[in-house]
PDB file of N, CA and C in Angstrom:
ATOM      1  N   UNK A   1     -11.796  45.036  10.977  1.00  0.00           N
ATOM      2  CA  UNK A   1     -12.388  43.726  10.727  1.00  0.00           C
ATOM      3  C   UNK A   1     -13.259  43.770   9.482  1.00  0.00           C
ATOM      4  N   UNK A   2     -13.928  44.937   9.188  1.00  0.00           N
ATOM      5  CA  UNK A   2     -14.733  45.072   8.083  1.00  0.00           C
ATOM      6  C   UNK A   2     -13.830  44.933   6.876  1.00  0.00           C
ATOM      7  N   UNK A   3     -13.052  46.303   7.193  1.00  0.00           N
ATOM      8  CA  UNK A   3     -12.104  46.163   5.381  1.00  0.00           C
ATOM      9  C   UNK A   3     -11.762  44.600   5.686  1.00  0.00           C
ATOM     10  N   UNK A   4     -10.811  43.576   6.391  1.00  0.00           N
ATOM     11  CA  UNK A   4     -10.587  42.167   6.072  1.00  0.00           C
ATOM     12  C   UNK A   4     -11.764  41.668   5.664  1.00  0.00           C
ATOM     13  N   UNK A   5     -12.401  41.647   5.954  1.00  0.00           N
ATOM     14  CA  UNK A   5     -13.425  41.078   5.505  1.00  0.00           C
ATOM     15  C   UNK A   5     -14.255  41.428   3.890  1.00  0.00           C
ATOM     16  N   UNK A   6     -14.136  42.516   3.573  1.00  0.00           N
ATOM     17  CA  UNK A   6     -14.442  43.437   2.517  1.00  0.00           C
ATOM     18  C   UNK A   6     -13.306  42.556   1.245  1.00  0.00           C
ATOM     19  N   UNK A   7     -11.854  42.622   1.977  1.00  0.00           N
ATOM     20  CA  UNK A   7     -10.951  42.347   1.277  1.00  0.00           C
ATOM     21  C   UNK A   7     -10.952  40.618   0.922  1.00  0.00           C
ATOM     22  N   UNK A   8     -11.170  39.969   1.946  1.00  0.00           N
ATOM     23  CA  UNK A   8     -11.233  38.395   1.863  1.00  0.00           C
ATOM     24  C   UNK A   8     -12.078  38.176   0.623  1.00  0.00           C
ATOM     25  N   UNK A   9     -13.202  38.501   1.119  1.00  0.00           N
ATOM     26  CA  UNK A   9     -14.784  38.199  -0.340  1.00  0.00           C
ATOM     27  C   UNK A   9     -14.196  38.828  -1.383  1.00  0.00           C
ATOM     28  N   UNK A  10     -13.221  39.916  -2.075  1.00  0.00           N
ATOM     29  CA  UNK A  10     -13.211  40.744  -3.286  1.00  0.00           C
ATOM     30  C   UNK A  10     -12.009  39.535  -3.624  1.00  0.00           C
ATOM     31  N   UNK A  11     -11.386  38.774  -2.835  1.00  0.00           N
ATOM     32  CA  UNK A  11     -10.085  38.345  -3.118  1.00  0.00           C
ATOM     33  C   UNK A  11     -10.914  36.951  -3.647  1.00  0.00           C
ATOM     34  N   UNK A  12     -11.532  35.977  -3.233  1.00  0.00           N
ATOM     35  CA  UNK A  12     -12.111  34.692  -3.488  1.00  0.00           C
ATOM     36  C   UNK A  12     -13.346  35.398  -5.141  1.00  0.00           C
ATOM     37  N   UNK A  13     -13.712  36.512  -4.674  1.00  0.00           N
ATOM     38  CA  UNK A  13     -14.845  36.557  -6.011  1.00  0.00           C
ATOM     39  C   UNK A  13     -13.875  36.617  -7.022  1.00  0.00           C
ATOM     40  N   UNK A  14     -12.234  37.112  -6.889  1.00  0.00           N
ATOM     41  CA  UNK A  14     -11.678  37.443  -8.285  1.00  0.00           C
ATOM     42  C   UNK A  14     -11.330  35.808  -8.417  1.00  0.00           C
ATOM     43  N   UNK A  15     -10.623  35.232  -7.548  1.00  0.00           N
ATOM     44  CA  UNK A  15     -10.166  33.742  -7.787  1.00  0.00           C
ATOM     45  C   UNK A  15     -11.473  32.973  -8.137  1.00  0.00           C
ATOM     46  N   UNK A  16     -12.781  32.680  -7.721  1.00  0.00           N
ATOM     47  CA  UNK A  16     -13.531  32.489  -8.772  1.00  0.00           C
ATOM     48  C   UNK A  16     -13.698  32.297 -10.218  1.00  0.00           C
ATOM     49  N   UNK A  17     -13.099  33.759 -10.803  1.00  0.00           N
ATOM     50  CA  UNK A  17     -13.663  33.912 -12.072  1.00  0.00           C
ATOM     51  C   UNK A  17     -12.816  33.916 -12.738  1.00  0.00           C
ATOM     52  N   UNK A  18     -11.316  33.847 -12.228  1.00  0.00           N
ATOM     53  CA  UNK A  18      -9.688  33.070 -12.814  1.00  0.00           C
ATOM     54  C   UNK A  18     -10.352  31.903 -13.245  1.00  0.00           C
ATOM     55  N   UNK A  19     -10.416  30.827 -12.535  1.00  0.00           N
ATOM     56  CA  UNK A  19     -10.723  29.876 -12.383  1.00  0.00           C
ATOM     57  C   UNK A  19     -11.672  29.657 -13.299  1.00  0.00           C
ATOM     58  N   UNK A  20     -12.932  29.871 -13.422  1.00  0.00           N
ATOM     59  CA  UNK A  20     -13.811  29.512 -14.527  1.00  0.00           C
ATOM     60  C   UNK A  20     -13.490  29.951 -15.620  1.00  0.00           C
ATOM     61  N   UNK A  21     -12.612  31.131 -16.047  1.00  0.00           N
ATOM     62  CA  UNK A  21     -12.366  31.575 -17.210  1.00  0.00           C
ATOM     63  C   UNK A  21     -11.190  30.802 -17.378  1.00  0.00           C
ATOM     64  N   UNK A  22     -10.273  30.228 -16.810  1.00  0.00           N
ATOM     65  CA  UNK A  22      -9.128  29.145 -17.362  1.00  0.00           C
ATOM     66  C   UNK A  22      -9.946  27.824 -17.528  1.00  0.00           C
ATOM     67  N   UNK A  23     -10.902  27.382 -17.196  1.00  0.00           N
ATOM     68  CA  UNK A  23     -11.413  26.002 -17.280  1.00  0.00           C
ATOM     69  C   UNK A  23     -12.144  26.030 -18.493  1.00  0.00           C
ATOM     70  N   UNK A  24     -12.793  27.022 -19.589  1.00  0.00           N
ATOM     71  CA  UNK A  24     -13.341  26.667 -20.452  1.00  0.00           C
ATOM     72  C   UNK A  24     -12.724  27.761 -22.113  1.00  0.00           C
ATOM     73  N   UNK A  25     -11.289  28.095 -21.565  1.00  0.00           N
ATOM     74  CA  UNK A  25     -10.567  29.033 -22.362  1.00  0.00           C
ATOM     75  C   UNK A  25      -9.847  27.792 -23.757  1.00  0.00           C
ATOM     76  N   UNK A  26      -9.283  26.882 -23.386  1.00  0.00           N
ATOM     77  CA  UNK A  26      -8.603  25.799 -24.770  1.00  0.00           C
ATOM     78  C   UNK A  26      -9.790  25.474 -25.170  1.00  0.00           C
ATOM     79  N   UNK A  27     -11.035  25.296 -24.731  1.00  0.00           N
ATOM     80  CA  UNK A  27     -12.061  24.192 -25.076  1.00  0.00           C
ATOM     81  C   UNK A  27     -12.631  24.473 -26.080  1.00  0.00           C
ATOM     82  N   UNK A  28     -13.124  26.377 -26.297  1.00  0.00           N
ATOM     83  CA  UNK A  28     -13.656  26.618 -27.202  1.00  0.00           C
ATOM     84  C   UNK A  28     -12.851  26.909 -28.620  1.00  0.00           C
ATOM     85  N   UNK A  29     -11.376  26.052 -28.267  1.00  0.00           N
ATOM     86  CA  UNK A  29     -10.709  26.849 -29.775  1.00  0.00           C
ATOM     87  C   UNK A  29     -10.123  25.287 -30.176  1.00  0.00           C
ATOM     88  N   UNK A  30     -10.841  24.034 -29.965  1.00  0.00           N
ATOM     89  CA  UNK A  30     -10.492  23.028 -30.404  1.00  0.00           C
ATOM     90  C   UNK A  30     -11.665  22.210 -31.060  1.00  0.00           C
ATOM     91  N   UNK A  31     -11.620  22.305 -31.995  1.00  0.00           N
ATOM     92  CA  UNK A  31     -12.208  21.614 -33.007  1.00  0.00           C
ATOM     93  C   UNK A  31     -12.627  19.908 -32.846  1.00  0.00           C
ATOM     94  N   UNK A  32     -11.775  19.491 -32.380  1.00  0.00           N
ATOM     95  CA  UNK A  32     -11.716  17.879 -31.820  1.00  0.00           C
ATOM     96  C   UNK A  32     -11.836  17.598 -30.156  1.00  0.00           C
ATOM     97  N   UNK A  33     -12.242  16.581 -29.957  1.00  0.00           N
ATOM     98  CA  UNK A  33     -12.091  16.281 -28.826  1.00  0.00           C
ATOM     99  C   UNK A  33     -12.691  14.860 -27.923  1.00  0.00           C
ATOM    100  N   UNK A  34     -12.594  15.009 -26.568  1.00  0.00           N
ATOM    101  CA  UNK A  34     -13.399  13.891 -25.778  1.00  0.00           C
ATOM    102  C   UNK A  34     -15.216  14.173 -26.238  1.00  0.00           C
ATOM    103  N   UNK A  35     -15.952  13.223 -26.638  1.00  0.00           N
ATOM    104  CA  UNK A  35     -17.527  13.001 -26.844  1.00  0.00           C
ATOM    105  C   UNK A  35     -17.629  13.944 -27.733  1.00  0.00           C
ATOM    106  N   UNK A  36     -17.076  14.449 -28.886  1.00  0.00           N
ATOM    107  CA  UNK A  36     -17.292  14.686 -29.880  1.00  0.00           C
ATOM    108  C   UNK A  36     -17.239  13.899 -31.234  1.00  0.00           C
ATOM    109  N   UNK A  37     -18.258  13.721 -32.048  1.00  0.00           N
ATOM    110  CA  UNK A  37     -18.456  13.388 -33.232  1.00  0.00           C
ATOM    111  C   UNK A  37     -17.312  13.823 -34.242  1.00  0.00           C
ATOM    112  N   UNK A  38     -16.592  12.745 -34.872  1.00  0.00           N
ATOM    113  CA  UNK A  38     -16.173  13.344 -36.033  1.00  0.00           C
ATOM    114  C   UNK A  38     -16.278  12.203 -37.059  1.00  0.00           C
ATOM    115  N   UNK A  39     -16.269  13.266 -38.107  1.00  0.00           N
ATOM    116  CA  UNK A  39     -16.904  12.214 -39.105  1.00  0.00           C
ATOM    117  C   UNK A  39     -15.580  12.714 -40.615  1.00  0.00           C
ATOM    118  N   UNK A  40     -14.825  11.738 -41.104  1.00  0.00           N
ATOM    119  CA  UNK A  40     -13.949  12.132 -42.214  1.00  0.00           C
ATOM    120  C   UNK A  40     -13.986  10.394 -43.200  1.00  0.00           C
ATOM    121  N   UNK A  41     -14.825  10.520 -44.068  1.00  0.00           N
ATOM    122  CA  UNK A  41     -14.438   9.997 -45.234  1.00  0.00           C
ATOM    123  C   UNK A  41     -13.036   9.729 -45.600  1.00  0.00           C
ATOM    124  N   UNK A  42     -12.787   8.265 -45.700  1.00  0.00           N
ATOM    125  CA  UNK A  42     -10.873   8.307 -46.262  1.00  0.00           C
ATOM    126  C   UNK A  42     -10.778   6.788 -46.787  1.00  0.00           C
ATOM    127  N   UNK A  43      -9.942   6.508 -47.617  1.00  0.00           N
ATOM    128  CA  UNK A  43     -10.211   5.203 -48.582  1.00  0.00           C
ATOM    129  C   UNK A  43      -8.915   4.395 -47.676  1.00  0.00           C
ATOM    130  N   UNK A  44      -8.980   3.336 -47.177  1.00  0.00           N
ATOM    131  CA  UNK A  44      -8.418   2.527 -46.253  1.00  0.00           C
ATOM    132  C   UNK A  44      -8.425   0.911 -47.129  1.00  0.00           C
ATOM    133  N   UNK A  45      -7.489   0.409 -47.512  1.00  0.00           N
ATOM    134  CA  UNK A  45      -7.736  -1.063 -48.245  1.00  0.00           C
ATOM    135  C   UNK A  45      -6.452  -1.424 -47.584  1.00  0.00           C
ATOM    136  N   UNK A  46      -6.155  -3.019 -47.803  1.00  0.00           N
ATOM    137  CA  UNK A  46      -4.796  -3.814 -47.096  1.00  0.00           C
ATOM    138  C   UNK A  46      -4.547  -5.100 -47.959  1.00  0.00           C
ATOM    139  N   UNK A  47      -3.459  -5.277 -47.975  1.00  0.00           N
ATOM    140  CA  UNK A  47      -2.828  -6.735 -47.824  1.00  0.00           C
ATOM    141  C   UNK A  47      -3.045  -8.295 -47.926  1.00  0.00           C
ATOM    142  N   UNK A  48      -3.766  -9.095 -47.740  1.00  0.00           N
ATOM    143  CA  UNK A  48      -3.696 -10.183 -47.272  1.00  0.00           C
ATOM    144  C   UNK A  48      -2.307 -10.724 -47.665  1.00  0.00           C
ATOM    145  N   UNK A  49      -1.874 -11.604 -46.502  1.00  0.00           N
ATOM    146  CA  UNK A  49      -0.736 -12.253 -47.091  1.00  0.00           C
ATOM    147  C   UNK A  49      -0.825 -13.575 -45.723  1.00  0.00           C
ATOM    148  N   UNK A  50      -0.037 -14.353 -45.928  1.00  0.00           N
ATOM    149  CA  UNK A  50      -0.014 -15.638 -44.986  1.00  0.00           C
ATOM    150  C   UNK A  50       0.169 -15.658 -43.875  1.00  0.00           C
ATOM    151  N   UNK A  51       0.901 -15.014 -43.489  1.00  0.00           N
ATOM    152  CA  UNK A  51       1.270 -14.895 -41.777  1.00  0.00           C
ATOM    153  C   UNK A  51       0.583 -13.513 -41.384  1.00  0.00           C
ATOM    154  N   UNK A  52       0.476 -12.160 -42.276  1.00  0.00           N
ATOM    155  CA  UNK A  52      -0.324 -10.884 -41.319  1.00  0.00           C
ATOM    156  C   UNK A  52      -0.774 -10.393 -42.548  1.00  0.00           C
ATOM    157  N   UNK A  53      -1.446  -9.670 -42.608  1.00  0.00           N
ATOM    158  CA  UNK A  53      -1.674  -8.307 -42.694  1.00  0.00           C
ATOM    159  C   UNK A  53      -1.593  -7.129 -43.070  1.00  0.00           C
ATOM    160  N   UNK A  54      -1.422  -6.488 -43.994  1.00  0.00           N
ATOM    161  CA  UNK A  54      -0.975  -4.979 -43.838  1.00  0.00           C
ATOM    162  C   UNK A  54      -2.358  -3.832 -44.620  1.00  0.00           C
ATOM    163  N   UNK A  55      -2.346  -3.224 -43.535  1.00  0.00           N
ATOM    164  CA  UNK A  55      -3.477  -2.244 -43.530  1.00  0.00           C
ATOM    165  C   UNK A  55      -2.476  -0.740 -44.248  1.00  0.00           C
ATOM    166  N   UNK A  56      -3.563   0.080 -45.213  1.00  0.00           N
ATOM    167  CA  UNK A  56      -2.839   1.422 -45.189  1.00  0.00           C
ATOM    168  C   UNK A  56      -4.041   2.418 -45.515  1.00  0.00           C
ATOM    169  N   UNK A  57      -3.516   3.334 -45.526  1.00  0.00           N
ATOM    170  CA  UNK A  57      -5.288   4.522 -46.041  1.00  0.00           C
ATOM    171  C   UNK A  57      -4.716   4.859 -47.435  1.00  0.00           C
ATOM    172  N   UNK A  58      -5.288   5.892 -47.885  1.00  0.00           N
ATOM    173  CA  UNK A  58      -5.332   6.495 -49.298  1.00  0.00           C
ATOM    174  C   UNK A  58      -3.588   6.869 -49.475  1.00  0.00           C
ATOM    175  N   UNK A  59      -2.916   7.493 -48.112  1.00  0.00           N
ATOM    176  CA  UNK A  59      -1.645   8.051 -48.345  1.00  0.00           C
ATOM    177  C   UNK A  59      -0.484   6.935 -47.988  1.00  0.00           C
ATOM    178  N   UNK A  60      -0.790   5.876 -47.752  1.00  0.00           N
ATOM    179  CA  UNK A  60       0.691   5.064 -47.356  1.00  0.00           C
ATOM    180  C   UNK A  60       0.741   3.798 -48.523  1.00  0.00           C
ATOM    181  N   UNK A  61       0.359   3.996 -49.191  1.00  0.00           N
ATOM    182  CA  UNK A  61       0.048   2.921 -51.070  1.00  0.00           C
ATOM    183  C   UNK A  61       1.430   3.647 -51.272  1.00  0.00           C
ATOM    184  N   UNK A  62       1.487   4.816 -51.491  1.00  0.00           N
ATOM    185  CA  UNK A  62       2.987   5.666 -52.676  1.00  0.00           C
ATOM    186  C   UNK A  62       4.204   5.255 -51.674  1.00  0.00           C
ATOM    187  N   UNK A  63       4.305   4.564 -50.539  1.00  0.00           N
ATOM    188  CA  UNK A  63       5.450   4.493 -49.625  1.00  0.00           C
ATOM    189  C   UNK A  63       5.930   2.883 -50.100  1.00  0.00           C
TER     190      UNK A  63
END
């Protein structure tokens, strides 16, 4: 009853620390994300015309 028991707790402490080490393993190698700030400067001008619209940034003018 002891070793099960010995064995149960060594088995949940390793699944534990699976577990927390997969939950914060992508997070620290992404640059972007949810409630993060980003901040990028980019020249955005458009269109007027009668019926819409047309929006483009710095790279869709040469198209």
């Amino acid at each position: 009853m002891k070793n099960t028991l010995r064995l149960i707790t060594c088995f949940f402490a390793c699944m534990a620390f699976f577990n927390a080490e997969g939950q914060f393993y992508s997070g620290h190698q992404m640059s972007f994300g949810k409630n993060r700030v980003q901040y990028y400067d980019y020249y955005s001008s458009y269109y007027r015309f009668d019926d819409f619209d047309c929006y483009f940034n710095e790279f869709g003018r040469d198209i």
